[in-house]
PDB file of N, CA and C in Angstrom:
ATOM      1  N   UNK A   1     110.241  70.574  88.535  1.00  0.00           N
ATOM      2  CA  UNK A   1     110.497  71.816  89.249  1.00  0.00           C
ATOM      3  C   UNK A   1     109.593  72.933  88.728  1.00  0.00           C
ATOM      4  N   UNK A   2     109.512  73.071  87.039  1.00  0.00           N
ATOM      5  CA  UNK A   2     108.636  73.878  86.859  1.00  0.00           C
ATOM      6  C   UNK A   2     107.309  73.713  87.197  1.00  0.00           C
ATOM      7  N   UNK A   3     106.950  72.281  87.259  1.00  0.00           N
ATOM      8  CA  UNK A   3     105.445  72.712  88.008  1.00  0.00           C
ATOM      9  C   UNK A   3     105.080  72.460  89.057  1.00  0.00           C
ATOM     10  N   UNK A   4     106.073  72.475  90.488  1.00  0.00           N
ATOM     11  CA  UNK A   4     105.979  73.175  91.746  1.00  0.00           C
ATOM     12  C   UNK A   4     105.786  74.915  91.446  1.00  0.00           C
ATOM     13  N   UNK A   5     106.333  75.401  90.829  1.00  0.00           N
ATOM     14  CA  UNK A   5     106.146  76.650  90.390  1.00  0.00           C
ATOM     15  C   UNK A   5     104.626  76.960  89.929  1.00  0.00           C
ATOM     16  N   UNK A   6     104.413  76.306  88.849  1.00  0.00           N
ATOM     17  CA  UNK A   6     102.958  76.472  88.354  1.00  0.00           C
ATOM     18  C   UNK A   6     101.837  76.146  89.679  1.00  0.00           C
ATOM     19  N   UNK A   7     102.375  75.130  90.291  1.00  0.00           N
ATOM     20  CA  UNK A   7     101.590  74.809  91.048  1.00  0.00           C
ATOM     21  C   UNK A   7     101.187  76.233  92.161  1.00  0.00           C
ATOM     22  N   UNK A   8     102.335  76.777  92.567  1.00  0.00           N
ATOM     23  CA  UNK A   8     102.467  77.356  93.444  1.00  0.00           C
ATOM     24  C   UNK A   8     102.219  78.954  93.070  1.00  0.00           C
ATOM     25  N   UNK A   9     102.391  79.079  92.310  1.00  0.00           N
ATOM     26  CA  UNK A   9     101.467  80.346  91.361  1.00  0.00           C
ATOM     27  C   UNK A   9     100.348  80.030  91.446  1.00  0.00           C
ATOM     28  N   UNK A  10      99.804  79.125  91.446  1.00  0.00           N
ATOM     29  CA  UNK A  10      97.900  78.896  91.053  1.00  0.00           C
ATOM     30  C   UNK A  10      98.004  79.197  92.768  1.00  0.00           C
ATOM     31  N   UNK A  11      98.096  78.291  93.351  1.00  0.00           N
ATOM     32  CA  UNK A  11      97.805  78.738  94.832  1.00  0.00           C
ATOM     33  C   UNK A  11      98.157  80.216  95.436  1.00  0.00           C
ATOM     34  N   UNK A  12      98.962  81.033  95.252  1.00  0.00           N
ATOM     35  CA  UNK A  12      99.038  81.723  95.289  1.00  0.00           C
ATOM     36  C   UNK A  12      97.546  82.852  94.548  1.00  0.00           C
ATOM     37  N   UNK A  13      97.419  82.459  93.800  1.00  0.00           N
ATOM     38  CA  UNK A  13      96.204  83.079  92.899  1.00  0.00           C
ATOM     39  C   UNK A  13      94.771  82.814  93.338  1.00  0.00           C
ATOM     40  N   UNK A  14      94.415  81.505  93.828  1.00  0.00           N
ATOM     41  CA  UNK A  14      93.332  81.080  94.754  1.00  0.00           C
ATOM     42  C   UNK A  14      93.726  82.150  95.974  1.00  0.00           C
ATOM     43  N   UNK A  15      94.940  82.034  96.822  1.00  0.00           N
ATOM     44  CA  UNK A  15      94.711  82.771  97.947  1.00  0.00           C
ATOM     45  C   UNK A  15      94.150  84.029  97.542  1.00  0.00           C
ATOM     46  N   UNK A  16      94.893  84.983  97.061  1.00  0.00           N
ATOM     47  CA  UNK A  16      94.655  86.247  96.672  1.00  0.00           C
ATOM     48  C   UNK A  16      92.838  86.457  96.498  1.00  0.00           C
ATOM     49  N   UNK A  17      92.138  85.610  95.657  1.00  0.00           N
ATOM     50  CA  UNK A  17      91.206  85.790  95.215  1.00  0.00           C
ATOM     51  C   UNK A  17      89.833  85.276  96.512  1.00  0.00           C
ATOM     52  N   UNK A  18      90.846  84.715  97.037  1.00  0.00           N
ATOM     53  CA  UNK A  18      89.628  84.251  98.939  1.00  0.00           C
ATOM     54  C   UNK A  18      89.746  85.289  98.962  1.00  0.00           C
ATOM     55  N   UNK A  19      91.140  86.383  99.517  1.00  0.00           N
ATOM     56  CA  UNK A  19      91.068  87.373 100.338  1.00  0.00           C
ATOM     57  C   UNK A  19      90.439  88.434 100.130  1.00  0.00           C
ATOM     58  N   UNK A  20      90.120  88.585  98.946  1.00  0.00           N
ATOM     59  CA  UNK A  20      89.849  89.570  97.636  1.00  0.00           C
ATOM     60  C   UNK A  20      87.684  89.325  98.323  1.00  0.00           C
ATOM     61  N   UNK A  21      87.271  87.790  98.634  1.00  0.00           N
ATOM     62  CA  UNK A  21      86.350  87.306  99.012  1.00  0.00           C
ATOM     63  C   UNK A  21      85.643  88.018  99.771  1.00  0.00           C
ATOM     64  N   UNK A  22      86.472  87.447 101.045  1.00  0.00           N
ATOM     65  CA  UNK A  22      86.536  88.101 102.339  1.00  0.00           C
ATOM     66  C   UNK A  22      86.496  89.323 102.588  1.00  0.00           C
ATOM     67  N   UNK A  23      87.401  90.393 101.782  1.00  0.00           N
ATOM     68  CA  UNK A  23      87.223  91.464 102.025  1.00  0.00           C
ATOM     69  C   UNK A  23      86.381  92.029 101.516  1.00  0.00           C
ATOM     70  N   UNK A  24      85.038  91.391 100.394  1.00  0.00           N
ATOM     71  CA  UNK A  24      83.817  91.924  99.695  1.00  0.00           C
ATOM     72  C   UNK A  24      83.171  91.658 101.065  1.00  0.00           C
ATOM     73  N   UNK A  25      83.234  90.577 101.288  1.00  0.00           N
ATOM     74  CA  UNK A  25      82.185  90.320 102.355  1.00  0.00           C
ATOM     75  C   UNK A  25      82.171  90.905 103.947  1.00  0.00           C
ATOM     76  N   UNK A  26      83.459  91.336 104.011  1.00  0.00           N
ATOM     77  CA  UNK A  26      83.633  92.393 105.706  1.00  0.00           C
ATOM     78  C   UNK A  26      83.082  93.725 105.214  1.00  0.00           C
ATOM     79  N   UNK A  27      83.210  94.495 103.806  1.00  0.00           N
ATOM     80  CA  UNK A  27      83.047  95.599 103.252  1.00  0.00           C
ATOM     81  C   UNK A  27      81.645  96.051 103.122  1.00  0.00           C
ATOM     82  N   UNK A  28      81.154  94.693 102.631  1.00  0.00           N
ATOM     83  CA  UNK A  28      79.660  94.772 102.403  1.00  0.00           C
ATOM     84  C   UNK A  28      78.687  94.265 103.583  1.00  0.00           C
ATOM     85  N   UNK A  29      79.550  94.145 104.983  1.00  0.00           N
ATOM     86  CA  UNK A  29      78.367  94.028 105.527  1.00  0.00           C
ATOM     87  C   UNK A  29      77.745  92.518 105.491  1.00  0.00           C
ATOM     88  N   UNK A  30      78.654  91.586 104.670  1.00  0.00           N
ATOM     89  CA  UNK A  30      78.296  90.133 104.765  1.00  0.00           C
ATOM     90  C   UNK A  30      77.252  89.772 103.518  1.00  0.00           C
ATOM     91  N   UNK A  31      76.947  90.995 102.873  1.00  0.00           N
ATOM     92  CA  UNK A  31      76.079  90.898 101.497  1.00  0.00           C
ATOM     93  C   UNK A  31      77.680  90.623 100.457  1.00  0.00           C
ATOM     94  N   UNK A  32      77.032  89.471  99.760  1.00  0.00           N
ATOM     95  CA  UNK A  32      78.032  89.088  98.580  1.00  0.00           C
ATOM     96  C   UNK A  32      78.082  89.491  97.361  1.00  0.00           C
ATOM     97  N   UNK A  33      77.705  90.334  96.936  1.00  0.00           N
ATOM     98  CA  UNK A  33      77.933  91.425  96.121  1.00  0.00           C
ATOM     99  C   UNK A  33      78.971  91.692  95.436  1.00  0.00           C
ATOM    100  N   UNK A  34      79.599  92.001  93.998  1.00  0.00           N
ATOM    101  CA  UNK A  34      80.707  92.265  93.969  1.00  0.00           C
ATOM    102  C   UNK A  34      80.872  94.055  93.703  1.00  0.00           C
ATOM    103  N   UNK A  35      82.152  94.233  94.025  1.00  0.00           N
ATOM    104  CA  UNK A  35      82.348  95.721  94.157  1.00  0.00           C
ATOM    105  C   UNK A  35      81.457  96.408  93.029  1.00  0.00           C
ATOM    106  N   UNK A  36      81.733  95.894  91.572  1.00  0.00           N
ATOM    107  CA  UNK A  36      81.450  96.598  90.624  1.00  0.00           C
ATOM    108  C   UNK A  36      79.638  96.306  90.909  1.00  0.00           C
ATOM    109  N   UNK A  37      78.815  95.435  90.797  1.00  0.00           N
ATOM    110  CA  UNK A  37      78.227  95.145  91.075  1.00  0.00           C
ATOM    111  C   UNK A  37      76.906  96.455  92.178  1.00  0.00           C
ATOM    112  N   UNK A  38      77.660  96.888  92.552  1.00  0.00           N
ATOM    113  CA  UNK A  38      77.275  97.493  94.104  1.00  0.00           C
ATOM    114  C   UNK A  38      77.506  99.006  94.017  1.00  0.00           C
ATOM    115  N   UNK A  39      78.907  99.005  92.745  1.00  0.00           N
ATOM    116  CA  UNK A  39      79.382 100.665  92.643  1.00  0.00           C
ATOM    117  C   UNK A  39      79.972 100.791  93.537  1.00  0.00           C
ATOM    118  N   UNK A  40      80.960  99.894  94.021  1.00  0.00           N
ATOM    119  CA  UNK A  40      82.139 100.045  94.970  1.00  0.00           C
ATOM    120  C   UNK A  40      83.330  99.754  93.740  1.00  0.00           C
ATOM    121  N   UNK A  41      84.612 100.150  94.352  1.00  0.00           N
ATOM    122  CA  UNK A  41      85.863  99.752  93.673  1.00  0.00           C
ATOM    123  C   UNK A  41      86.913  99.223  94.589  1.00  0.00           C
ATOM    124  N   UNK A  42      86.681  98.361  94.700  1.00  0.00           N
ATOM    125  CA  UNK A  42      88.204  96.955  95.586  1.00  0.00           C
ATOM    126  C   UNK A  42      89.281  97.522  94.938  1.00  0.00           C
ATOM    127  N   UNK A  43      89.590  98.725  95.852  1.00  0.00           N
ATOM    128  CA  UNK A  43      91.191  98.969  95.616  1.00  0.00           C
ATOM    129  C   UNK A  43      92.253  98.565  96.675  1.00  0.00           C
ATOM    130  N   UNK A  44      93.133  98.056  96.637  1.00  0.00           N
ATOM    131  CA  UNK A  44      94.232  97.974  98.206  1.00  0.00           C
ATOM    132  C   UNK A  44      95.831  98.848  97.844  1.00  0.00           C
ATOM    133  N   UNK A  45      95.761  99.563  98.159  1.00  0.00           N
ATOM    134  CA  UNK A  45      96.618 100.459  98.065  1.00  0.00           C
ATOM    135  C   UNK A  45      98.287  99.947  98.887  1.00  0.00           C
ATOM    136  N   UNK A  46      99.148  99.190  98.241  1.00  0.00           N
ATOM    137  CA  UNK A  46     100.308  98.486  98.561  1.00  0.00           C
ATOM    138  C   UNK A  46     102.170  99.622  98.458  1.00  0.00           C
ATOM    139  N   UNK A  47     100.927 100.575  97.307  1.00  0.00           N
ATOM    140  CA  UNK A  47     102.372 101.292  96.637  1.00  0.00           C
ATOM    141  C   UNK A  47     103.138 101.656  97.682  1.00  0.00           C
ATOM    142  N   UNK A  48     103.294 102.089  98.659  1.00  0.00           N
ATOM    143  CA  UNK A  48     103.947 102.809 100.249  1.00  0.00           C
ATOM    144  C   UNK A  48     104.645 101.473 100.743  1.00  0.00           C
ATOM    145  N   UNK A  49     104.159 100.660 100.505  1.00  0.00           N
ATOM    146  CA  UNK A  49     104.761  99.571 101.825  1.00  0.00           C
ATOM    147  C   UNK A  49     106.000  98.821 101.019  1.00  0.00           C
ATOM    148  N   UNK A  50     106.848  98.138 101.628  1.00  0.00           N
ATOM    149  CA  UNK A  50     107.998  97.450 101.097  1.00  0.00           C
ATOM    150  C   UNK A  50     107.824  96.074 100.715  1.00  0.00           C
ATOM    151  N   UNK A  51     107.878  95.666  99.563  1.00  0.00           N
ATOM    152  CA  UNK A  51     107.883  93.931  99.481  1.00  0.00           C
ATOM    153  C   UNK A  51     109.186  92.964 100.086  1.00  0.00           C
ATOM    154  N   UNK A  52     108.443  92.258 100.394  1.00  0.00           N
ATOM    155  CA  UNK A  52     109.298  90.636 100.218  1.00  0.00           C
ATOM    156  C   UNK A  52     109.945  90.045  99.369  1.00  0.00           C
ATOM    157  N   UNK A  53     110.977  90.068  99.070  1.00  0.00           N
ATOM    158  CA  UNK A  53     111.552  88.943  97.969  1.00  0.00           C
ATOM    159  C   UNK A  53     112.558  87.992  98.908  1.00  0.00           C
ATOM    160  N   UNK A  54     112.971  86.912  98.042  1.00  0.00           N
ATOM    161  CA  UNK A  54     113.587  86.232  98.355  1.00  0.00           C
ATOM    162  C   UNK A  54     114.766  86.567  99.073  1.00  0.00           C
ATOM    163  N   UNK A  55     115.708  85.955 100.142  1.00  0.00           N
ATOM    164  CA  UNK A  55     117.218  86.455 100.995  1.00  0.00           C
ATOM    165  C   UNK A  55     116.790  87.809 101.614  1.00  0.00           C
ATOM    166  N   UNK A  56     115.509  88.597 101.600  1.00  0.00           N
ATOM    167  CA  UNK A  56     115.385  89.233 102.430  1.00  0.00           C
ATOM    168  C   UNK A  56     115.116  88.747 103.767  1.00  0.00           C
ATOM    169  N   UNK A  57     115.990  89.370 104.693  1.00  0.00           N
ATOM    170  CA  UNK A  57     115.717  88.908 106.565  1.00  0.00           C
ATOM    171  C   UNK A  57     114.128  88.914 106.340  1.00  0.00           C
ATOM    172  N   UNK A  58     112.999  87.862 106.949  1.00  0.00           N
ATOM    173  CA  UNK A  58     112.025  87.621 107.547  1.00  0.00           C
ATOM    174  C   UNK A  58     112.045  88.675 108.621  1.00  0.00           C
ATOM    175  N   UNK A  59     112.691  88.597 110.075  1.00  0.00           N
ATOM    176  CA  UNK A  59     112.388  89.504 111.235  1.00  0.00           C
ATOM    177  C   UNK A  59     112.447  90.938 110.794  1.00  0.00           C
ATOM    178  N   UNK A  60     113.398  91.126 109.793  1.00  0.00           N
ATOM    179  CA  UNK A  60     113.793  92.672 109.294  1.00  0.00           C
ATOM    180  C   UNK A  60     112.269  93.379 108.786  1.00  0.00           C
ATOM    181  N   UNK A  61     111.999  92.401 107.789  1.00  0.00           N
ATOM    182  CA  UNK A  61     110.917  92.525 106.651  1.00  0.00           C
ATOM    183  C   UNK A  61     109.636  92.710 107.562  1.00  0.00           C
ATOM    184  N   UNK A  62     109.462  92.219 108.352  1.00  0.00           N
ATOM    185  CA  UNK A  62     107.942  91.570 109.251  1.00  0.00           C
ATOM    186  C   UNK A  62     108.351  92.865 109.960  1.00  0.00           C
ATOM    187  N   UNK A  63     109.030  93.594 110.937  1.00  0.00           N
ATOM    188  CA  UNK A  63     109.092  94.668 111.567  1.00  0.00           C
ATOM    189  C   UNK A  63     109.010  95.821 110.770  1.00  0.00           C
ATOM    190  N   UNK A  64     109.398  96.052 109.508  1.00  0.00           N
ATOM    191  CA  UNK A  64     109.375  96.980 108.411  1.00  0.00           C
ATOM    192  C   UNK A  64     107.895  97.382 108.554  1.00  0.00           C
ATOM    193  N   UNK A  65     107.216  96.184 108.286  1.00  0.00           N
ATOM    194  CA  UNK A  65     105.716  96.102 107.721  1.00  0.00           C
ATOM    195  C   UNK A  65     104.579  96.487 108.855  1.00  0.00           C
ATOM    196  N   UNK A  66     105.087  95.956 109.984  1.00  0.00           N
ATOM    197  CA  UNK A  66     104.498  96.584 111.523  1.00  0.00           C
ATOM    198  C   UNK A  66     104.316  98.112 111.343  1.00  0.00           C
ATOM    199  N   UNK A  67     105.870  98.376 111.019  1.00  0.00           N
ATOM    200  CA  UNK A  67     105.632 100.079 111.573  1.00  0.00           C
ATOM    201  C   UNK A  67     104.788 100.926 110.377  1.00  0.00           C
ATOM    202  N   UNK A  68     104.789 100.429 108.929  1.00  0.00           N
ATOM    203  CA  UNK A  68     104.447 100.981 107.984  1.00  0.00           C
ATOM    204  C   UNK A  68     102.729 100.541 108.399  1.00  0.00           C
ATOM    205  N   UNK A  69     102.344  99.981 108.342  1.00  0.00           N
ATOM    206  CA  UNK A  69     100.934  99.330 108.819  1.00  0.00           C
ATOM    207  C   UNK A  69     100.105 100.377 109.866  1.00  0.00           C
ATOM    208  N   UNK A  70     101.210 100.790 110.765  1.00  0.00           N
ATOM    209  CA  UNK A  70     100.844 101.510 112.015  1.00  0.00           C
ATOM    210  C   UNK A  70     100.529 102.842 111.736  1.00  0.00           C
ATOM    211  N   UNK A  71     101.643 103.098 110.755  1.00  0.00           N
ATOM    212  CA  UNK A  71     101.855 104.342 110.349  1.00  0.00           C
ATOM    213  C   UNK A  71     100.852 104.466 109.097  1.00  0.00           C
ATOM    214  N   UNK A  72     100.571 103.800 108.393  1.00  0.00           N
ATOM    215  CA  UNK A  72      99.344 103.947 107.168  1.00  0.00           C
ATOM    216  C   UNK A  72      98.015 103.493 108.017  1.00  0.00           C
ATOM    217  N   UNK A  73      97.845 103.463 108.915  1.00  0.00           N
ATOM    218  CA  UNK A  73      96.520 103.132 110.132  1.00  0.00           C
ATOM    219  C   UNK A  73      95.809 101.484 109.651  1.00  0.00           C
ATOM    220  N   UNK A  74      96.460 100.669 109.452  1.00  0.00           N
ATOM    221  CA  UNK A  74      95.529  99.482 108.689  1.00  0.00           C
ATOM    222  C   UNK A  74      95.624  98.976 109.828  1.00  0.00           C
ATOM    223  N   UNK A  75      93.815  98.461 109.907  1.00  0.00           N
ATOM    224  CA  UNK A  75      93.321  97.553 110.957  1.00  0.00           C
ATOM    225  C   UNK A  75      93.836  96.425 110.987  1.00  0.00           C
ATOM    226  N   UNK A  76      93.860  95.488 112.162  1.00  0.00           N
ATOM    227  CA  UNK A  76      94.480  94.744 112.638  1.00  0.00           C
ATOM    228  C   UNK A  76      93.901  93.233 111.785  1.00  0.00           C
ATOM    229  N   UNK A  77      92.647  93.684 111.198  1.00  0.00           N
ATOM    230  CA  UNK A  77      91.854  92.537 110.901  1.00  0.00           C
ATOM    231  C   UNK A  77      92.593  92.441 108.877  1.00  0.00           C
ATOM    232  N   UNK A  78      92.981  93.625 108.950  1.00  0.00           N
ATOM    233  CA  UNK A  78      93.527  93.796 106.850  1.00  0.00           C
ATOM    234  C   UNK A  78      94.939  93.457 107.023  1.00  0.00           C
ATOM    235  N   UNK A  79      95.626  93.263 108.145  1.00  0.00           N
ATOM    236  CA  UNK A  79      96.830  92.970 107.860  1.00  0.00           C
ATOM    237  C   UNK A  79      97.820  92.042 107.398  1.00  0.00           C
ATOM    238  N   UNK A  80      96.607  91.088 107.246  1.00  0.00           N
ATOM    239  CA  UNK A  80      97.154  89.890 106.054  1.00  0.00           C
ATOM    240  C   UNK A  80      96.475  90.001 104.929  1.00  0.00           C
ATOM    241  N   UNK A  81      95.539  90.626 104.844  1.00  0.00           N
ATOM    242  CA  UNK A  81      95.203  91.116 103.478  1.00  0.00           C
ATOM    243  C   UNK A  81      96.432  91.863 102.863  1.00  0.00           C
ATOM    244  N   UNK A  82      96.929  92.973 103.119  1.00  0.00           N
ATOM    245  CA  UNK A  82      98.126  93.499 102.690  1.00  0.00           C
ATOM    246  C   UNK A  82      99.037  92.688 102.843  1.00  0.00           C
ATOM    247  N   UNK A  83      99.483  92.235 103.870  1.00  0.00           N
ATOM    248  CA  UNK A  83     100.819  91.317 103.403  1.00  0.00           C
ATOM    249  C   UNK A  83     100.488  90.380 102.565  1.00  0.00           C
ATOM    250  N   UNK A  84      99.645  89.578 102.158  1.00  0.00           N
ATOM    251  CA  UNK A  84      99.600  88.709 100.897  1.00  0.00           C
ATOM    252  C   UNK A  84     100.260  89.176  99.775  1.00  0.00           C
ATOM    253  N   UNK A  85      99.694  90.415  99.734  1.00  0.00           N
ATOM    254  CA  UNK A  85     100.130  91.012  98.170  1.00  0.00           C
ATOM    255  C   UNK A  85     101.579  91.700  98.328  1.00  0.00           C
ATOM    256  N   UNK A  86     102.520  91.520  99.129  1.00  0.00           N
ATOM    257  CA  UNK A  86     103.851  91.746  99.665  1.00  0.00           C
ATOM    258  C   UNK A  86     104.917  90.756  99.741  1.00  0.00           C
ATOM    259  N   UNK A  87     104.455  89.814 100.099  1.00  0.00           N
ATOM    260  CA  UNK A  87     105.320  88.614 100.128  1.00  0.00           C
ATOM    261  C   UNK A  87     105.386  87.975  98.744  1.00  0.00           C
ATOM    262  N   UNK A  88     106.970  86.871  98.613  1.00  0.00           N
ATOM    263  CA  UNK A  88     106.793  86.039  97.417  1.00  0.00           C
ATOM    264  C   UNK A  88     108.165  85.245  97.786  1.00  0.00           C
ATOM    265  N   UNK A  89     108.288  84.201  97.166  1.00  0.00           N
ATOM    266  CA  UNK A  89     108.898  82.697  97.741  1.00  0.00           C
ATOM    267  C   UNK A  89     108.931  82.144  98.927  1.00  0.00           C
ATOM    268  N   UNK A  90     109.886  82.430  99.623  1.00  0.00           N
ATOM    269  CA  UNK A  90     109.785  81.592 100.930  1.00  0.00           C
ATOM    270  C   UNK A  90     108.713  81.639 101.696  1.00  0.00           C
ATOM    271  N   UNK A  91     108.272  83.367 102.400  1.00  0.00           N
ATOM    272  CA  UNK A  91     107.166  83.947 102.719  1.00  0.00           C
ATOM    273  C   UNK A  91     105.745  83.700 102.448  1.00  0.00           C
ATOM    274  N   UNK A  92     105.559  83.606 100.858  1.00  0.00           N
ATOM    275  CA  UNK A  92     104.643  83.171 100.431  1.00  0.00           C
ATOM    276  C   UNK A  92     104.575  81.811 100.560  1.00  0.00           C
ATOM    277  N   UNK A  93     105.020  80.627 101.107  1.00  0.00           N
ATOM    278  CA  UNK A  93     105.078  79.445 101.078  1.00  0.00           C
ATOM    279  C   UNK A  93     104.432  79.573 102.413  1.00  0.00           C
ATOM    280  N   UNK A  94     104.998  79.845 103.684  1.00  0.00           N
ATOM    281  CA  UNK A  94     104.681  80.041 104.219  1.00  0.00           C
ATOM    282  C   UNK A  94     103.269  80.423 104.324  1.00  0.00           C
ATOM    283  N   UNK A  95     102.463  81.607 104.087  1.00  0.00           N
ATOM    284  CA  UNK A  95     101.224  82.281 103.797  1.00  0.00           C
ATOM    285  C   UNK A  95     100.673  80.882 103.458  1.00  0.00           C
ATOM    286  N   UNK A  96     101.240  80.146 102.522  1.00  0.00           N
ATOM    287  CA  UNK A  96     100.382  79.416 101.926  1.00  0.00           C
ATOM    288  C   UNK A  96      99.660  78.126 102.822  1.00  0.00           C
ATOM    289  N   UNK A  97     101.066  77.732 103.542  1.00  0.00           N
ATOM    290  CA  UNK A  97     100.643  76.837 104.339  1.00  0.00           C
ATOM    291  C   UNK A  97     100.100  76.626 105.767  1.00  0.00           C
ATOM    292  N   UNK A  98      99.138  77.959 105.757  1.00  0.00           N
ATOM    293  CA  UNK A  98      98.901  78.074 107.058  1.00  0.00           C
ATOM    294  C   UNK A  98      97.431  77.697 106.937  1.00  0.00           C
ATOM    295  N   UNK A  99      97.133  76.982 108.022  1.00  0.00           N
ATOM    296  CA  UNK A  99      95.515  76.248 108.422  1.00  0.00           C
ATOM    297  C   UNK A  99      94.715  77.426 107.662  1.00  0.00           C
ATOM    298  N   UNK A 100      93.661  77.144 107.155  1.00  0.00           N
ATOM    299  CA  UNK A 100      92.454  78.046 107.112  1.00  0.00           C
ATOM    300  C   UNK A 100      92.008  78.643 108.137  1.00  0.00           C
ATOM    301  N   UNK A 101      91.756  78.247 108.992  1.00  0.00           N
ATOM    302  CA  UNK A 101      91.244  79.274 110.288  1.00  0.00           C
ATOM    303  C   UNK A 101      92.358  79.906 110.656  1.00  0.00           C
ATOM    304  N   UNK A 102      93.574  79.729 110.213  1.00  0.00           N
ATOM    305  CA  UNK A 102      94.972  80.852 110.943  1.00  0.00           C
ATOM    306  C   UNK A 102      95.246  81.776 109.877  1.00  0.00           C
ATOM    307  N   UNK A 103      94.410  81.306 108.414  1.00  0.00           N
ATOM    308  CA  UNK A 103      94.757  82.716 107.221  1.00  0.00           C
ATOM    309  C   UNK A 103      94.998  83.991 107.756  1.00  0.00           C
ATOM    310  N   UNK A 104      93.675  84.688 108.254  1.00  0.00           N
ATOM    311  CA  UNK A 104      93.530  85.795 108.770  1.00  0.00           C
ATOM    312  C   UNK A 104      94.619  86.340 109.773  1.00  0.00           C
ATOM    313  N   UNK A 105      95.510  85.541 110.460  1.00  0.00           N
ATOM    314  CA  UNK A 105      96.148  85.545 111.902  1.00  0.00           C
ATOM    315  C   UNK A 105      97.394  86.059 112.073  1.00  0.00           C
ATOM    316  N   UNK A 106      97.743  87.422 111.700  1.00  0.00           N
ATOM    317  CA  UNK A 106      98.881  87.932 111.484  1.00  0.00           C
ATOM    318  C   UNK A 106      99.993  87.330 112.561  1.00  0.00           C
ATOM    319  N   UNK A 107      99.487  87.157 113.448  1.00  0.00           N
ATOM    320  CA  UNK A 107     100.444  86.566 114.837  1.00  0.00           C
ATOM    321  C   UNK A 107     101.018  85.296 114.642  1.00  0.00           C
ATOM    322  N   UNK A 108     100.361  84.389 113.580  1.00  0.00           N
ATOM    323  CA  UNK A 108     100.446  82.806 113.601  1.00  0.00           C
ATOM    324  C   UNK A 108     101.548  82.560 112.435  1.00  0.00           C
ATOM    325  N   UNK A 109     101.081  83.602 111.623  1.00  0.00           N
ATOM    326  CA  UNK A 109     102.124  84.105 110.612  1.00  0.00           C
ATOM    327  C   UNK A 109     103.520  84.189 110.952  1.00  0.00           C
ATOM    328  N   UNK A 110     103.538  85.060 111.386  1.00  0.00           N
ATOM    329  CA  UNK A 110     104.503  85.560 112.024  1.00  0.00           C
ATOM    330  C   UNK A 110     105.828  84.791 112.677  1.00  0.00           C
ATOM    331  N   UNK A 111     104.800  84.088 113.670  1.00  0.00           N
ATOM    332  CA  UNK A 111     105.581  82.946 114.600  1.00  0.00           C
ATOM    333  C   UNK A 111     106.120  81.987 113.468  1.00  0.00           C
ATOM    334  N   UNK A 112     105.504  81.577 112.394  1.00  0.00           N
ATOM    335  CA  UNK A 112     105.639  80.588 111.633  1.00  0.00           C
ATOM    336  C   UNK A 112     106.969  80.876 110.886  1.00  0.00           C
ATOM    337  N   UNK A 113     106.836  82.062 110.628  1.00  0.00           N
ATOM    338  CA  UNK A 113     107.957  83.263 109.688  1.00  0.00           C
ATOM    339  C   UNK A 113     109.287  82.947 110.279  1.00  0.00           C
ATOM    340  N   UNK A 114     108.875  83.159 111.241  1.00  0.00           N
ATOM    341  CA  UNK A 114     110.559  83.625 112.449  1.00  0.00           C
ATOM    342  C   UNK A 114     110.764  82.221 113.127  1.00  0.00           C
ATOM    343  N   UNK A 115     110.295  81.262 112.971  1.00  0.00           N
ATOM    344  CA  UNK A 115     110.772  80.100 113.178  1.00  0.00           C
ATOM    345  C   UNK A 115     111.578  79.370 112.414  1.00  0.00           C
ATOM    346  N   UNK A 116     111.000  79.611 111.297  1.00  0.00           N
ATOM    347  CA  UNK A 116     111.102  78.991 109.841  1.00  0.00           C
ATOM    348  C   UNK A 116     112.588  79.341 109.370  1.00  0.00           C
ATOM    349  N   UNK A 117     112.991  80.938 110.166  1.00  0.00           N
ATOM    350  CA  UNK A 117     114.279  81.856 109.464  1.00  0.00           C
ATOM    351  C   UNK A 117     115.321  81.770 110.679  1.00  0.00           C
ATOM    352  N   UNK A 118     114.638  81.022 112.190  1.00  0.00           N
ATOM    353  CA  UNK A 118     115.843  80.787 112.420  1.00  0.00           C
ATOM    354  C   UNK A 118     116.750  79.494 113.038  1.00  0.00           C
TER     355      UNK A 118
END
């Protein structure tokens, strides 16, 4: 059991660090560069928004995050960038197990979320 955990912490830590990737590379223009590197600073600013934990409602949580998203103006394309760093157990399992080409796909997410919870 503990190392489904370990396991699932490391993956969790690979994801983070793609997205962390990805977002050098939408930032920069597709030059791979790293922030420091360039004299940029990769900050994502999470403090405002509400996390995920465990026995929290999915539909509750996922609508929370809509309106806060809307309301902090984040593009449609960062919005699993921020929720990565929001979610953790079930949620994050989820996140985890979604195709590579559906990472990015807040919608696929989603569906996956609210299926999963009911």
């Amino acid at each position: 059991m503990e190392m489904e955990a370990q396991l699932e912490a490391k993956k969790l830590e690979l994801e983070e660090k793609k997205l962390e990737a990805q977002l050098r590379l939408q930032s920069n223009g597709g030059n791979a560069s790293t922030p420091q590197a360039s004299g940029e600073q990769l900050k994502l600013d999470i403090s405002a928004f509400a996390h995920y934990r465990d026995g929290n409602h999915p539909a509750v949580f996922l609508s929370n995050f809509e309106r806060q998203a809307q309301r902090y103006k984040v593009p449609g394309e960062k919005l699993m960038m921020y929720l990565s760093a929001l979610v953790e157990g079930d949620m994050a399992v989820v996140l985890n197990s979604l195709p590579s080409d559906a990472a990015d796909d807040y919608n696929a997410f989603k569906l996956q979320c609210l299926k999963g919870s009911s």
